[in-house]
Protein backbone atom coordinates (compact mmCIF):
# COMPACT_ATOMS: atom_id res chain seq x y z
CA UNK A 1 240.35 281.83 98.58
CA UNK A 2 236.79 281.35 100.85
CA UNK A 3 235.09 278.53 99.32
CA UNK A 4 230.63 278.56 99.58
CA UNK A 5 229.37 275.66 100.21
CA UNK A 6 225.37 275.00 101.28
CA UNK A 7 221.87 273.98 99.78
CA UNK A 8 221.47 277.12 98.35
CA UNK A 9 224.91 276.82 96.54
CA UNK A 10 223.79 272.98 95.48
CA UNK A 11 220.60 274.12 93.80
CA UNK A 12 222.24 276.49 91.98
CA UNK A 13 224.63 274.35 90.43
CA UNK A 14 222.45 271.71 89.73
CA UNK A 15 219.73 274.65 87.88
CA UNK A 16 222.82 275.59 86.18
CA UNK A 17 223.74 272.22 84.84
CA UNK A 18 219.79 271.34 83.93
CA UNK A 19 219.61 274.68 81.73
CA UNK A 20 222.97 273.32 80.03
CA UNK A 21 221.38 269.86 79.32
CA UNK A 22 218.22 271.43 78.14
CA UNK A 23 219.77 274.10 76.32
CA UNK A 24 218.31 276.58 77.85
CA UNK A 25 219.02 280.25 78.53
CA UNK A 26 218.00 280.29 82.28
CA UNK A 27 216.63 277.92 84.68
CA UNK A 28 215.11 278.89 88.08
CA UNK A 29 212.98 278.15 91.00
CA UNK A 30 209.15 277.89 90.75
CA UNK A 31 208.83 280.34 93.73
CA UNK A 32 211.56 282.38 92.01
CA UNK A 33 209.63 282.89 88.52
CA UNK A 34 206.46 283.58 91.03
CA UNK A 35 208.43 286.05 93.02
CA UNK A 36 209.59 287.79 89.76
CA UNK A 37 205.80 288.07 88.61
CA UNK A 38 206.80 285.76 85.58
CA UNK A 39 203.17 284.68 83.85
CA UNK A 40 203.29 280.91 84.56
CA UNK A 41 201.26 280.07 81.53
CA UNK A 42 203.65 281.26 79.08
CA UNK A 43 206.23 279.11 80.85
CA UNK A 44 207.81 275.28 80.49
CA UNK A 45 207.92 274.41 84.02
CA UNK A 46 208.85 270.75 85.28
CA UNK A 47 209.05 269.16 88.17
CA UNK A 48 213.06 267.41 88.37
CA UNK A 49 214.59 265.71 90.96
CA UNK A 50 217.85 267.65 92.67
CA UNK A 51 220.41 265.70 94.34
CA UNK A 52 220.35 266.91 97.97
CA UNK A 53 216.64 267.62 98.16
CA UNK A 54 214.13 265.03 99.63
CA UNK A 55 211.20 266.40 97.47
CA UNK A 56 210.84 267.20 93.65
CA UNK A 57 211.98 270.89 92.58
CA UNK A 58 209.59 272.61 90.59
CA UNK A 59 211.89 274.47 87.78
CA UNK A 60 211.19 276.89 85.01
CA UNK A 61 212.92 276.53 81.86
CA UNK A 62 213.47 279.65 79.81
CA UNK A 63 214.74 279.21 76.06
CA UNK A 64 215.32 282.64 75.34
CA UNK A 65 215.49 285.64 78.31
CA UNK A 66 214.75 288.22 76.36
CA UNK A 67 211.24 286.91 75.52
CA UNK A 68 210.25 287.03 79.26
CA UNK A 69 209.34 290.79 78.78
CA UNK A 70 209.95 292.36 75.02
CA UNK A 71 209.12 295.95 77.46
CA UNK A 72 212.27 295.20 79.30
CA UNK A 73 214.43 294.75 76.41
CA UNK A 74 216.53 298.00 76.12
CA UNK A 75 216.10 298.79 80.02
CA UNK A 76 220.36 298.25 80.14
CA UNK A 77 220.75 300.91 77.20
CA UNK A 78 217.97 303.15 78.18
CA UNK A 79 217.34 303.09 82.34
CA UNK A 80 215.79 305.74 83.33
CA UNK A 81 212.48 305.08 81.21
């Protein structure tokens, strides 16, 4: 079995631990949430160290997905509108 190894592979894990610990539904990337067009006032963003990475990591915590966009919520059920 291939095994991934990398930075981008150690970020995620620790993101994926943090949301754990801050029981949280999601936790991503500052650029990623910016990328995504997420409204950065409306967010709980903090800056956390990541093991590997020389600088601070700017990460957005997100309690509950489905309040990022209530207009998105059926999209899975209903695609095509």
């Amino acid at each position: 079995m291939p095994t991934v190894i990398g930075p981008a592979v150690n970020v995620a894990s620790r993101l994926e631990t943090l949301a754990k610990a801050r029981d949280v539904e999601l936790a991503l990337s500052g650029e990623s949430a910016t990328a995504a067009g997420l409204a950065a006032g409306s967010l709980t963003i903090e800056d956390v160290d990541i093991r590997g990475l020389e600088a601070t990591f700017s990460v957005v915590l997100v309690s509950r997905v489905a309040d990022l966009a209530p207009e998105w919520a059926g999209w899975r059920d209903n695609p095509q509108s």
